[in-house]
N, C-alpha and C. Protein backbone atom coordinates (compact mmCIF):
# COMPACT_ATOMS: atom_id res chain seq x y z
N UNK A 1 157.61 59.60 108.73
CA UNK A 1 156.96 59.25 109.99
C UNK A 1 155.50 58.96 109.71
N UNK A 2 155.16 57.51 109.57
CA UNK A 2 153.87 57.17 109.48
C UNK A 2 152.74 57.31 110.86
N UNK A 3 151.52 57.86 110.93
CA UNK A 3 151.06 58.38 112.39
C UNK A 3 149.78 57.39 111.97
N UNK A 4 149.36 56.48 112.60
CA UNK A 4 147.81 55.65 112.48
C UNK A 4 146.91 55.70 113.50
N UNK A 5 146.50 57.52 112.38
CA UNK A 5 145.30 58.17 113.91
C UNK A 5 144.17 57.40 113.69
N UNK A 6 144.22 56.49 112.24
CA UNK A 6 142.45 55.62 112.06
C UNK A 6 141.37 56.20 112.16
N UNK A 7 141.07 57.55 113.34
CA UNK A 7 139.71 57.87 113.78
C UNK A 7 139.97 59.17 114.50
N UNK A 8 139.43 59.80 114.33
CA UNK A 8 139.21 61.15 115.72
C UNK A 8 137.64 61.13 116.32
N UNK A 9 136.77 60.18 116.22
CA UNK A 9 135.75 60.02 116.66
C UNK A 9 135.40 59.12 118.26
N UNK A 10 135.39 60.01 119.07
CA UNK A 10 135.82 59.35 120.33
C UNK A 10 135.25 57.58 120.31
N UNK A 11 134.08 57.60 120.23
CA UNK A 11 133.10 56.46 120.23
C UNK A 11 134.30 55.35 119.18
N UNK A 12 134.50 55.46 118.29
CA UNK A 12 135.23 54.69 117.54
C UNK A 12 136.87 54.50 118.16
N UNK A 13 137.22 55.20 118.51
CA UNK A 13 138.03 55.35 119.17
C UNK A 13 138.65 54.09 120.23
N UNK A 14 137.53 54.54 121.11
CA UNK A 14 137.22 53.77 122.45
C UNK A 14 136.87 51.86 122.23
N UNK A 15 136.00 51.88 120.84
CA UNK A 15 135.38 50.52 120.53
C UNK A 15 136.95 50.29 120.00
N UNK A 16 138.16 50.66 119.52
CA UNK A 16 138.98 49.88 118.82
C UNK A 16 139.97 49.95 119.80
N UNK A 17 139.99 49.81 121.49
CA UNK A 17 140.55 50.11 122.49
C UNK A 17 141.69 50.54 122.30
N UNK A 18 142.11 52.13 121.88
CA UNK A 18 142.97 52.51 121.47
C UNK A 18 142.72 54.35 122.89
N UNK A 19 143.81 54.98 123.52
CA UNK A 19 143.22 56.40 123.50
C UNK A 19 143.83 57.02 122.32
N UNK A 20 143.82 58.47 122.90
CA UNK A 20 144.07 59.09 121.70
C UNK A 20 143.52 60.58 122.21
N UNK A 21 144.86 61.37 122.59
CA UNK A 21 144.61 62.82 122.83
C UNK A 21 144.52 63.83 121.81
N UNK A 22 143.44 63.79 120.98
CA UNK A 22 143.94 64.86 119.78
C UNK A 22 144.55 65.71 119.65
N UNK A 23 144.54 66.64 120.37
CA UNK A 23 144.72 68.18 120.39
C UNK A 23 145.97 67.92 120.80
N UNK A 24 146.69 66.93 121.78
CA UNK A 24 148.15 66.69 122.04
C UNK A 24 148.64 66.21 120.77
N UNK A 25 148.28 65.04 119.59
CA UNK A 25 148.70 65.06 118.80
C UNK A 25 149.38 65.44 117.66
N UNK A 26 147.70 66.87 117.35
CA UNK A 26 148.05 67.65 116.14
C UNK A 26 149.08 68.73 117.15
N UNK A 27 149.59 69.23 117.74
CA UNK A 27 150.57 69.80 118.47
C UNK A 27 151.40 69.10 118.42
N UNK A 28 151.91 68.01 118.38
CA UNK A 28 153.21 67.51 118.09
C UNK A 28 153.57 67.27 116.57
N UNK A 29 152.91 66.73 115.48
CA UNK A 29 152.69 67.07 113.96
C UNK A 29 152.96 68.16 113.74
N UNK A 30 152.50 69.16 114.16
CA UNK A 30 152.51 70.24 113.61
C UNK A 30 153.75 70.94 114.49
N UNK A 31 154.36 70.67 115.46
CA UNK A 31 155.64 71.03 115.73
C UNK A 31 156.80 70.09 114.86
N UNK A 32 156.43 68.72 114.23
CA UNK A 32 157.46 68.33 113.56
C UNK A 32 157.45 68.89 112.55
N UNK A 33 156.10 69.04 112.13
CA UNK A 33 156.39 69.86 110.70
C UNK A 33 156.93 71.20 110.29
N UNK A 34 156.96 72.17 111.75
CA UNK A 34 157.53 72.96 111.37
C UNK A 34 159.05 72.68 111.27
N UNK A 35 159.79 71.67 111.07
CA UNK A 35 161.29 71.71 111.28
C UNK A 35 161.31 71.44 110.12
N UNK A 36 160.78 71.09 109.11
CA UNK A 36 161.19 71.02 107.34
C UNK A 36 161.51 70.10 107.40
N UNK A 37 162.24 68.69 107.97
CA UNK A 37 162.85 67.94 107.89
C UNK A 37 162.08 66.12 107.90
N UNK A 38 161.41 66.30 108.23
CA UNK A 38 160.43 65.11 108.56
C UNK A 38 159.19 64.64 107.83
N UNK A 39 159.39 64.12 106.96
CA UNK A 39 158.05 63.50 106.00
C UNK A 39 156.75 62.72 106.64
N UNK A 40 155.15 63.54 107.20
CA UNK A 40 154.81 63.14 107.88
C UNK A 40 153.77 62.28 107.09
N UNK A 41 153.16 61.17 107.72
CA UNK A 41 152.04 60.33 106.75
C UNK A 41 150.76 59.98 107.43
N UNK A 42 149.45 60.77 107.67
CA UNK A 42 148.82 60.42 108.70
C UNK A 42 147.34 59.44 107.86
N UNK A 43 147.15 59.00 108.66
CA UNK A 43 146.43 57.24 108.03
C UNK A 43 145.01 57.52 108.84
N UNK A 44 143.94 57.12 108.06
CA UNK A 44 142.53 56.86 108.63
C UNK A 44 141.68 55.79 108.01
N UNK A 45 141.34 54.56 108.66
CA UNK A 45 140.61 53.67 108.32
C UNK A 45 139.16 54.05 108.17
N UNK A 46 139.00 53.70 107.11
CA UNK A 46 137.44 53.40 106.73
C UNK A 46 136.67 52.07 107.19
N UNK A 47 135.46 52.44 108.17
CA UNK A 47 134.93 50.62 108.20
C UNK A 47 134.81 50.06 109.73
N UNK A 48 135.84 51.16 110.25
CA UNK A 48 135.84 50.88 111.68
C UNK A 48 134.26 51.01 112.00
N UNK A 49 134.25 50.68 113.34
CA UNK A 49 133.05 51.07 114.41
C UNK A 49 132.14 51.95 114.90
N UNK A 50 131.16 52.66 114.88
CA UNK A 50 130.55 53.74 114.91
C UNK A 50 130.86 54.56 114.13
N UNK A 51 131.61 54.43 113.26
CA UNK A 51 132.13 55.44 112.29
C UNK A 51 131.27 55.10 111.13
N UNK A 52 130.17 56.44 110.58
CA UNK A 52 129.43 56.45 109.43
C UNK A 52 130.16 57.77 108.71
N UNK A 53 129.48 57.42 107.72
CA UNK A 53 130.38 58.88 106.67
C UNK A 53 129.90 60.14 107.22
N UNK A 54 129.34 60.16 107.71
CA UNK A 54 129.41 61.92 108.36
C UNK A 54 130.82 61.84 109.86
N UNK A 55 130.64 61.15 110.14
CA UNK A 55 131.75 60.90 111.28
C UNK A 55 133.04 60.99 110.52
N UNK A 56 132.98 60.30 109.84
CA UNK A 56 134.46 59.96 108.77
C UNK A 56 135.10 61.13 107.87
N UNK A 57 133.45 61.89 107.52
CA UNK A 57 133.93 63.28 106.69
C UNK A 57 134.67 64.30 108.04
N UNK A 58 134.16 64.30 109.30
CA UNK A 58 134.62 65.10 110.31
C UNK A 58 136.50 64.55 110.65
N UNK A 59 136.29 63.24 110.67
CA UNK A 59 137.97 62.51 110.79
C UNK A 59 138.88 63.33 109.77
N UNK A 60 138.06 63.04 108.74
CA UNK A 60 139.07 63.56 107.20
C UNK A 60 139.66 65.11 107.30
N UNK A 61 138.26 65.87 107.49
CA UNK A 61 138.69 66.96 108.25
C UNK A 61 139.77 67.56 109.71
N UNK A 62 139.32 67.09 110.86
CA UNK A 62 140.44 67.21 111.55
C UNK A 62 141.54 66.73 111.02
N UNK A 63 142.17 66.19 110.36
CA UNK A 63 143.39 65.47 109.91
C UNK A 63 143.97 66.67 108.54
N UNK A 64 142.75 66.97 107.78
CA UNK A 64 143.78 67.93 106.45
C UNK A 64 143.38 69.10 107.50
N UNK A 65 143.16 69.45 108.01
CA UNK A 65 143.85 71.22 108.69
C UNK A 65 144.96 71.14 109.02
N UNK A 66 145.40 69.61 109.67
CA UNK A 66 147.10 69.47 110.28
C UNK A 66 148.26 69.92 109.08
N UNK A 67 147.73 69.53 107.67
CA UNK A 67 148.20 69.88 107.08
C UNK A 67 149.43 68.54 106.57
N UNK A 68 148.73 67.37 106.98
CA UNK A 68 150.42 66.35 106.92
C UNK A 68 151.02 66.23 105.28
N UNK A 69 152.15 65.83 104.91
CA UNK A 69 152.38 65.65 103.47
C UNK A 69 151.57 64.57 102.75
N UNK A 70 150.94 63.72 103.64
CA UNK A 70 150.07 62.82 102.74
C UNK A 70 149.14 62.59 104.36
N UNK A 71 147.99 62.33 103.35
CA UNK A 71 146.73 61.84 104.18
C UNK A 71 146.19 60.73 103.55
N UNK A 72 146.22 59.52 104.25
CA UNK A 72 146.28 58.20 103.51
C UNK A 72 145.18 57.60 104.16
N UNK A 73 144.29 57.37 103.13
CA UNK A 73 142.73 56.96 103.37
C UNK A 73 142.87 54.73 102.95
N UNK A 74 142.91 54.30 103.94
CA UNK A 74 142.66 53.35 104.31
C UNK A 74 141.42 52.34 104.18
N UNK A 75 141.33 51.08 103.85
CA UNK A 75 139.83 50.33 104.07
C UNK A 75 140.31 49.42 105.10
N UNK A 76 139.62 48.93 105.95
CA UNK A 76 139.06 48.31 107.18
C UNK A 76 139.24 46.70 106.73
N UNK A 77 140.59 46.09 106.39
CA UNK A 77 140.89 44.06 106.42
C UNK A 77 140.29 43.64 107.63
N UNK A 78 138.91 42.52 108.16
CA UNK A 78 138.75 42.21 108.91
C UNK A 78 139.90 40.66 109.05
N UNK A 79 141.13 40.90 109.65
CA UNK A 79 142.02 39.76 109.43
C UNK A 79 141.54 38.75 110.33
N UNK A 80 141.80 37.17 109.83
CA UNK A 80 141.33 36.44 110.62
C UNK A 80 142.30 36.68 112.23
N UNK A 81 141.87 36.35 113.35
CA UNK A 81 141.82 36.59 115.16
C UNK A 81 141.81 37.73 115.46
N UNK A 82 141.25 38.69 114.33
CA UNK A 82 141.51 40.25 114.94
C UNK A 82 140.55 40.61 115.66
N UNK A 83 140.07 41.19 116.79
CA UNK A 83 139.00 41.55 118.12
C UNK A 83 138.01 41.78 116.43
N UNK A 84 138.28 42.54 115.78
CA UNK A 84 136.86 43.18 115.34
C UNK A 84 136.44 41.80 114.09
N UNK A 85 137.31 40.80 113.47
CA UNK A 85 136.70 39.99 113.30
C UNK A 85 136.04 39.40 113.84
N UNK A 86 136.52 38.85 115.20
CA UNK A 86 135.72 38.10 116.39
C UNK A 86 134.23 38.93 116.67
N UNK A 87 134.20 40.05 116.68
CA UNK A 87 133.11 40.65 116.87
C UNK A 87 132.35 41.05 115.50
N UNK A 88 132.17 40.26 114.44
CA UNK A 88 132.07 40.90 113.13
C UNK A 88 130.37 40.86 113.30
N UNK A 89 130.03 40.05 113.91
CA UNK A 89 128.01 39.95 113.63
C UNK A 89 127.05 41.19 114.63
N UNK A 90 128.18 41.85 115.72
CA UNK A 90 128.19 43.16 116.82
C UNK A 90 128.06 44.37 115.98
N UNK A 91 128.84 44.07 114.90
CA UNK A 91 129.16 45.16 113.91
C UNK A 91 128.26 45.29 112.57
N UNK A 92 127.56 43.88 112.51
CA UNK A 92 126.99 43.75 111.03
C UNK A 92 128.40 43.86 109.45
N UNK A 93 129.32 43.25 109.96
CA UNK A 93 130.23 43.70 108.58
C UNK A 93 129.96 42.75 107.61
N UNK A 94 129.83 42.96 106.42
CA UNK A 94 129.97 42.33 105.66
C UNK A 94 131.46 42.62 105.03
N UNK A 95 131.82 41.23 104.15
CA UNK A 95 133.64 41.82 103.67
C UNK A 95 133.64 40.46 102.83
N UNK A 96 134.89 40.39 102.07
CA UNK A 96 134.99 39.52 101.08
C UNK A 96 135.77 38.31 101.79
N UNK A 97 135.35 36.82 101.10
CA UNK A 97 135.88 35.89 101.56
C UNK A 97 137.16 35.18 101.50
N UNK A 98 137.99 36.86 100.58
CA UNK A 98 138.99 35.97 100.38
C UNK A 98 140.31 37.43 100.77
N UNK A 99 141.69 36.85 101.32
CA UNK A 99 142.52 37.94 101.46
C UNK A 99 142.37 39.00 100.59
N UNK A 100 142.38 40.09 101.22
CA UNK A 100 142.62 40.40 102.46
C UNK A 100 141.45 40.84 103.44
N UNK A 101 140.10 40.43 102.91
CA UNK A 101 138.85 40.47 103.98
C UNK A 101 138.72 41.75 103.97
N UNK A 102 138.49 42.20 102.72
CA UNK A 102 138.13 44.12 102.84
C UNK A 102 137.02 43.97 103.27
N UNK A 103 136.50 45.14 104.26
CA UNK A 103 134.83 44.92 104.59
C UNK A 103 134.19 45.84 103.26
N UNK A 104 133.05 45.43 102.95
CA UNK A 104 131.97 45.72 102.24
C UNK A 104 131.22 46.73 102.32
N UNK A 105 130.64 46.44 103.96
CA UNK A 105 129.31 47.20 104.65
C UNK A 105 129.84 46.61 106.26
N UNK A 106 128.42 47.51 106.53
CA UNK A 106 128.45 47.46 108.49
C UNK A 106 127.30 48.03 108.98
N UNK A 107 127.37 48.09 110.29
CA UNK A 107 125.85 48.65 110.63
C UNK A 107 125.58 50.03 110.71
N UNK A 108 127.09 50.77 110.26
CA UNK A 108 127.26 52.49 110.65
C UNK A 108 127.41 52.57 109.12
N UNK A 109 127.86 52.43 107.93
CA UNK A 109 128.26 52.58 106.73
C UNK A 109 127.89 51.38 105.73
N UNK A 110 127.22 52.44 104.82
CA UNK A 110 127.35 51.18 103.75
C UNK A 110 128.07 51.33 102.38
N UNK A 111 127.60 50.13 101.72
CA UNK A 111 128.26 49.75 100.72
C UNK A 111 128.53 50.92 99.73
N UNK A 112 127.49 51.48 99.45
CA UNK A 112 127.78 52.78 98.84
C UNK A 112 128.35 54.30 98.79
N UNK A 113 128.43 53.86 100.26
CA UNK A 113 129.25 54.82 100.55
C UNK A 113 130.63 54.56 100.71
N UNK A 114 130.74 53.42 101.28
CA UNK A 114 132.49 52.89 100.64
C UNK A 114 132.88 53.22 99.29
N UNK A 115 131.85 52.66 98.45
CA UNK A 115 132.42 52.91 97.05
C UNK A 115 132.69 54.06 97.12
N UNK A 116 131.98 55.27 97.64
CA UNK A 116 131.76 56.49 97.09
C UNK A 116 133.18 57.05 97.87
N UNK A 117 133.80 56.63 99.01
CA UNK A 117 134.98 56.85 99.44
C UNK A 117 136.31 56.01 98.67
N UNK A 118 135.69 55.35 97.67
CA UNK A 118 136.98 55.01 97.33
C UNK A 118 137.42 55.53 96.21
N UNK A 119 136.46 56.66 95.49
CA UNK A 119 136.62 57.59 94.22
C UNK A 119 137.57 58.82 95.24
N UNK A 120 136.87 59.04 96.56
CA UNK A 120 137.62 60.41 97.00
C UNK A 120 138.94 59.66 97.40
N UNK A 121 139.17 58.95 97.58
CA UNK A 121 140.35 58.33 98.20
C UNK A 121 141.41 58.44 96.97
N UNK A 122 141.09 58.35 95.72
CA UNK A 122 141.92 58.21 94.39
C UNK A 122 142.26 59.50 94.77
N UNK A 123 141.64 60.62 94.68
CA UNK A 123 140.92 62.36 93.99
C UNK A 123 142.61 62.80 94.96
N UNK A 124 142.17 62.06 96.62
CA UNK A 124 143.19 62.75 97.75
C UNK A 124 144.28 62.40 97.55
N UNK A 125 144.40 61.04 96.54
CA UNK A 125 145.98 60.56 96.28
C UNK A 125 146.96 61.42 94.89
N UNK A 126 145.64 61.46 93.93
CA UNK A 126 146.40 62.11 92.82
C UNK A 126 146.44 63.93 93.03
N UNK A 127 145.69 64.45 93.79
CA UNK A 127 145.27 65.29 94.08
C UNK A 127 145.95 66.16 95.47
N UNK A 128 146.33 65.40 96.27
CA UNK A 128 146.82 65.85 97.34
C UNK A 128 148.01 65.09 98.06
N UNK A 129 148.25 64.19 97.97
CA UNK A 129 149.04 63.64 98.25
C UNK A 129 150.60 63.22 97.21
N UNK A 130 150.32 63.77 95.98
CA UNK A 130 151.09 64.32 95.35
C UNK A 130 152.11 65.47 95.82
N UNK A 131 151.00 66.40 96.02
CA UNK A 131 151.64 67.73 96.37
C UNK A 131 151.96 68.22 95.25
N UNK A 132 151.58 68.06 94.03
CA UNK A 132 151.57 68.90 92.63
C UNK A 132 149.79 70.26 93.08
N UNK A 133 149.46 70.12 93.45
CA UNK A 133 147.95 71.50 93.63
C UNK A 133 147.81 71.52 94.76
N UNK A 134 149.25 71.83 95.71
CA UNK A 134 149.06 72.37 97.02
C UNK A 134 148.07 73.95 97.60
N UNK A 135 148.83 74.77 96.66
CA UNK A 135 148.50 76.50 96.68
C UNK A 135 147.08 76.65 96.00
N UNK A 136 146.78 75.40 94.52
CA UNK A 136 145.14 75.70 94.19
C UNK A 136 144.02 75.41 95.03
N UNK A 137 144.76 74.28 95.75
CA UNK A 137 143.39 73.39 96.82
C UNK A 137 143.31 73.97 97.84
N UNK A 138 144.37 74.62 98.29
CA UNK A 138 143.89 75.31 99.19
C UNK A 138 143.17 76.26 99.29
N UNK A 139 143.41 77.29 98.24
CA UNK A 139 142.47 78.33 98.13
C UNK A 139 141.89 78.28 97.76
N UNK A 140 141.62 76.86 97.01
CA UNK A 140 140.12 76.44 96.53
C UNK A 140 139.07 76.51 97.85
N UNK A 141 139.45 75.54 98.47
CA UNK A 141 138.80 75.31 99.59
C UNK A 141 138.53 76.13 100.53
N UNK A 142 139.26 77.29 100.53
CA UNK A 142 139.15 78.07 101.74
C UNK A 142 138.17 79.48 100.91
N UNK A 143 137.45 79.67 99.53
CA UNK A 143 136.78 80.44 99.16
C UNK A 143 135.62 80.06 98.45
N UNK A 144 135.52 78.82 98.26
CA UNK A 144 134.19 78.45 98.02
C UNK A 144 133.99 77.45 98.69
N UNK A 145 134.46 76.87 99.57
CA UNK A 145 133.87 75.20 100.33
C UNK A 145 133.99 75.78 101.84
N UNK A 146 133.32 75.19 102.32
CA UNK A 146 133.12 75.34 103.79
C UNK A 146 134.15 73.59 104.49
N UNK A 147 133.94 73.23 103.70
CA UNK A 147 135.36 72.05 104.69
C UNK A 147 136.33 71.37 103.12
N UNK A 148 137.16 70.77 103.56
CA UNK A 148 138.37 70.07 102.78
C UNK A 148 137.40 68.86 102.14
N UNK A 149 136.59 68.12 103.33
CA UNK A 149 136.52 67.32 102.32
C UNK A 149 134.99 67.45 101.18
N UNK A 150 134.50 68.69 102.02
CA UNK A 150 133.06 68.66 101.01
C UNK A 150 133.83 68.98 99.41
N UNK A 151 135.18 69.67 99.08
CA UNK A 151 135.78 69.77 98.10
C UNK A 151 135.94 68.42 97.53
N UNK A 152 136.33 67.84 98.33
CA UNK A 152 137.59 66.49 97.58
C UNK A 152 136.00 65.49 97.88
N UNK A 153 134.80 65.67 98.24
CA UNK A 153 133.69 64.74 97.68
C UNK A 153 132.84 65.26 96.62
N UNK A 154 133.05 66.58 96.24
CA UNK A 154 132.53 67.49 95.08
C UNK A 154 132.98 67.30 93.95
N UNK A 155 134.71 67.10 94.07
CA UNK A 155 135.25 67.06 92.93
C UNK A 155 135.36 65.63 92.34
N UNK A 156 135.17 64.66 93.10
CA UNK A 156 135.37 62.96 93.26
C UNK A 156 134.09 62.88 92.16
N UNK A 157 133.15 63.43 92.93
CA UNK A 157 131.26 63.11 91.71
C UNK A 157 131.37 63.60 90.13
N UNK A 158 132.48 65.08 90.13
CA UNK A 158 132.29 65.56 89.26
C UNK A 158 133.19 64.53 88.16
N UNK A 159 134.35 64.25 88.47
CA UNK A 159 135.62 63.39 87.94
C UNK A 159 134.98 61.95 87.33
N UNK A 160 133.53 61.57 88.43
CA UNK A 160 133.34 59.97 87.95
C UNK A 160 132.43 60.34 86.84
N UNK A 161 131.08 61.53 86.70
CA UNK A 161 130.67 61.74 85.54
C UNK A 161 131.08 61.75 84.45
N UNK A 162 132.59 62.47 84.35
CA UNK A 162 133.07 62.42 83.26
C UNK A 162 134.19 61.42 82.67
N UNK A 163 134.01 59.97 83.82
CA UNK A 163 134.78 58.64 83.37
C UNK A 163 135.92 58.48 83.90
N UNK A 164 136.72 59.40 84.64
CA UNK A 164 138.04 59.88 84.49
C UNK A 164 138.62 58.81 85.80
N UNK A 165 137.79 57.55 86.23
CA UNK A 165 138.43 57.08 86.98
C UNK A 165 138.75 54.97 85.96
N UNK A 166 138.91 55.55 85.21
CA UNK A 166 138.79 54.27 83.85
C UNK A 166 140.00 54.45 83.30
N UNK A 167 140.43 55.28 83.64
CA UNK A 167 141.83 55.38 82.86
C UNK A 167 142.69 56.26 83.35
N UNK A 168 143.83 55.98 82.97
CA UNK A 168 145.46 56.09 84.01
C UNK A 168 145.36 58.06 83.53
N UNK A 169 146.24 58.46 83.93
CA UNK A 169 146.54 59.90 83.94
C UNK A 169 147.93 60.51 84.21
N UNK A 170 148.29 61.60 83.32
CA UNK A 170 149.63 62.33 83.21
C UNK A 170 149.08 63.21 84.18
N UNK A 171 150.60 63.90 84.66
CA UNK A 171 150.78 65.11 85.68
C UNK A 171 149.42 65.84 85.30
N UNK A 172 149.73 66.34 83.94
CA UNK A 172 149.84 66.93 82.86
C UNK A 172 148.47 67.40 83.05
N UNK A 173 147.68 66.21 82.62
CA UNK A 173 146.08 65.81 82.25
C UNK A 173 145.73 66.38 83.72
N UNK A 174 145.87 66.28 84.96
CA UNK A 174 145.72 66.75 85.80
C UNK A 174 145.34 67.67 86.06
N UNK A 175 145.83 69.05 85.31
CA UNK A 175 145.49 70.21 85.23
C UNK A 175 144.50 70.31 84.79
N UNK A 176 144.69 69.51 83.59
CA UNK A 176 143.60 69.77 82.28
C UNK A 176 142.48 69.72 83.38
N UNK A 177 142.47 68.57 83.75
CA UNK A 177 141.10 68.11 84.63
C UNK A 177 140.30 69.17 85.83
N UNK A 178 141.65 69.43 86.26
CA UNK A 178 141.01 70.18 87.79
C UNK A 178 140.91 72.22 87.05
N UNK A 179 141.02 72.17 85.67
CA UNK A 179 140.93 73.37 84.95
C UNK A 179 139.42 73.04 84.58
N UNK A 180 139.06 72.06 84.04
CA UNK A 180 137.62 71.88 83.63
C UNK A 180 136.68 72.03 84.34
N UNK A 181 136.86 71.28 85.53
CA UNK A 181 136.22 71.54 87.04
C UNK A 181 135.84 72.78 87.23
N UNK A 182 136.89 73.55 87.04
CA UNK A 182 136.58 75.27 87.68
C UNK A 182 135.48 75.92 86.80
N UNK A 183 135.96 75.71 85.52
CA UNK A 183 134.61 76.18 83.98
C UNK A 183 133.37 75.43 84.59
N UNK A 184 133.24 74.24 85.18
CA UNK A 184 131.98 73.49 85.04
C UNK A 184 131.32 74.25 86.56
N UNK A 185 132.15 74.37 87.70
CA UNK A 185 131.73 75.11 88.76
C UNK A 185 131.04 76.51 88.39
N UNK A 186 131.59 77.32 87.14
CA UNK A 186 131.49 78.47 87.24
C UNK A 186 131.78 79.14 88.38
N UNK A 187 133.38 79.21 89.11
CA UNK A 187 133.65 80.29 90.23
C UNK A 187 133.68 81.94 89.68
N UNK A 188 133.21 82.25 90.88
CA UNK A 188 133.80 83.72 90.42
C UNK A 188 134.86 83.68 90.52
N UNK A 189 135.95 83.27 91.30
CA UNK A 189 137.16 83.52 91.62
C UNK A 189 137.99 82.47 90.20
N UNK A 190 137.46 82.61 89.44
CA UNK A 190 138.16 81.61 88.00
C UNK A 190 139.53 82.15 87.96
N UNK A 191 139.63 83.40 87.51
CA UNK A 191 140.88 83.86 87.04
C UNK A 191 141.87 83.87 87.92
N UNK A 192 141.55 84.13 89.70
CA UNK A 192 142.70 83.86 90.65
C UNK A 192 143.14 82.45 90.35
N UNK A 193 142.10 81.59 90.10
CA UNK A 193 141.85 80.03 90.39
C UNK A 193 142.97 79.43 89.44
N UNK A 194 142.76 80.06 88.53
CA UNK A 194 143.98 79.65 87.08
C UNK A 194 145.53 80.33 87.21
N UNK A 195 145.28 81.31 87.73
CA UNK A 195 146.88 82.11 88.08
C UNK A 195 147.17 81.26 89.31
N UNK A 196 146.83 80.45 90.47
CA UNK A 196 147.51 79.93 91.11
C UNK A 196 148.04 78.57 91.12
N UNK A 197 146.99 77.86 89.56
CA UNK A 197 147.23 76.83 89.14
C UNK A 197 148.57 76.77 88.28
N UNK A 198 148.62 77.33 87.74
CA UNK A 198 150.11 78.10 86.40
C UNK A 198 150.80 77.93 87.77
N UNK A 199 150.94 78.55 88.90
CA UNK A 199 151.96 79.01 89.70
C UNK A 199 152.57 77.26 90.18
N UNK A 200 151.62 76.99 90.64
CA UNK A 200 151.91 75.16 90.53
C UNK A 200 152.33 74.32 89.66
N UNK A 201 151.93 74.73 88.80
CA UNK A 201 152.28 73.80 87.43
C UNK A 201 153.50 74.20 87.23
N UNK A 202 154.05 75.39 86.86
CA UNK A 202 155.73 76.04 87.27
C UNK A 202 156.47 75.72 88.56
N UNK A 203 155.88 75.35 89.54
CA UNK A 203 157.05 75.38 90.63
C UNK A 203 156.95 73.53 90.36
């Protein structure tokens, strides 16, 4: 079940004339999910309208507390007759001239910060949307980070220092990686951090 919440930012919301009851939402997600049976996929565009990366880090957030099996981070095609192409100079977008018209920049986000969402966007795919470091990320996150995604933009900076977005990757190497992370953090919580990683890597 693919869900294309795009935004939880009312203002953005409203500009992509869409509603959108949150709190009725994640109550129905989270009642499908409790039935085990239903593979849920919830989607958020990058690029939209009033949406700058602090807005977008808050989207990312409401969306991983729901907890869906994948959280699928999106870029913003301005397709040719689409309302927000028609309105593209309202918006300031810049985007490429050729299919599929990814935007660039805008007047709420820029260029660099796209890029910089499209390293966390890898981090949430190999990383979470796997579902191989369900039990580490979580308790990663819930004892040294104050939100989901200040993790998954912490670990994105640390991953591009050391190249690791240049070349392909095993399950495997995975560990290796998000094991190095923890040494380079220096947590106190290391040794839980590694016993719940083993526990993953086994199941």
């Amino acid at each position: 079940l693919e869900i294309g919440v795009q935004s939880t930012n009312p203002d953005t919301i409203h500009a992509i004339h869409r509603t959108m009851d949150f709190g009725k939402l994640k109550g129905i997600v989270e009642r499908i999910h409790s039935f085990g049976n239903i593979h849920q996929h919830l989607d958020l565009i990058i690029g939209l309208p009033y949406e700058d990366y602090m807005t977008f880090s808050k989207s990312f957030d409401d969306l991983y507390y729901i907890h869906p099996d994948k959280l699928q981070l999106g870029f913003l095609k301005l397709l040719k007759g689409s309302k927000l192409r028609l309105d593209e100079d309202i918006h300031g977008y810049v985007y490429l001239d050729k299919p599929p018209y990814e935007i660039l920049d805008n007047n709420y986000i820029s260029y660099s910060d796209i890029v910089k969402l499209k390293f966390i966007e890898e981090v949430v795919e190999k990383y979470y949307n796997e579902g191989y470091f369900k039990n580490s990320i979580e308790y990663l996150i819930k004892v040294e980070f104050f939100r989901p995604f200040e993790f998954f933009e912490d670990f994105a900076k640390y991953l591009f220092s050391i190249d690791f977005f240049s070349i392909s990757h095993s399950k495997k190497s995975l560990y290796h990686y998000l094991n190095n992370y923890y040494k380079y953090k220096n947590f106190d919580n290391y040794g839980i951090l590694v016993d719940i990683m083993k526990f993953d890597y086994l199941y």
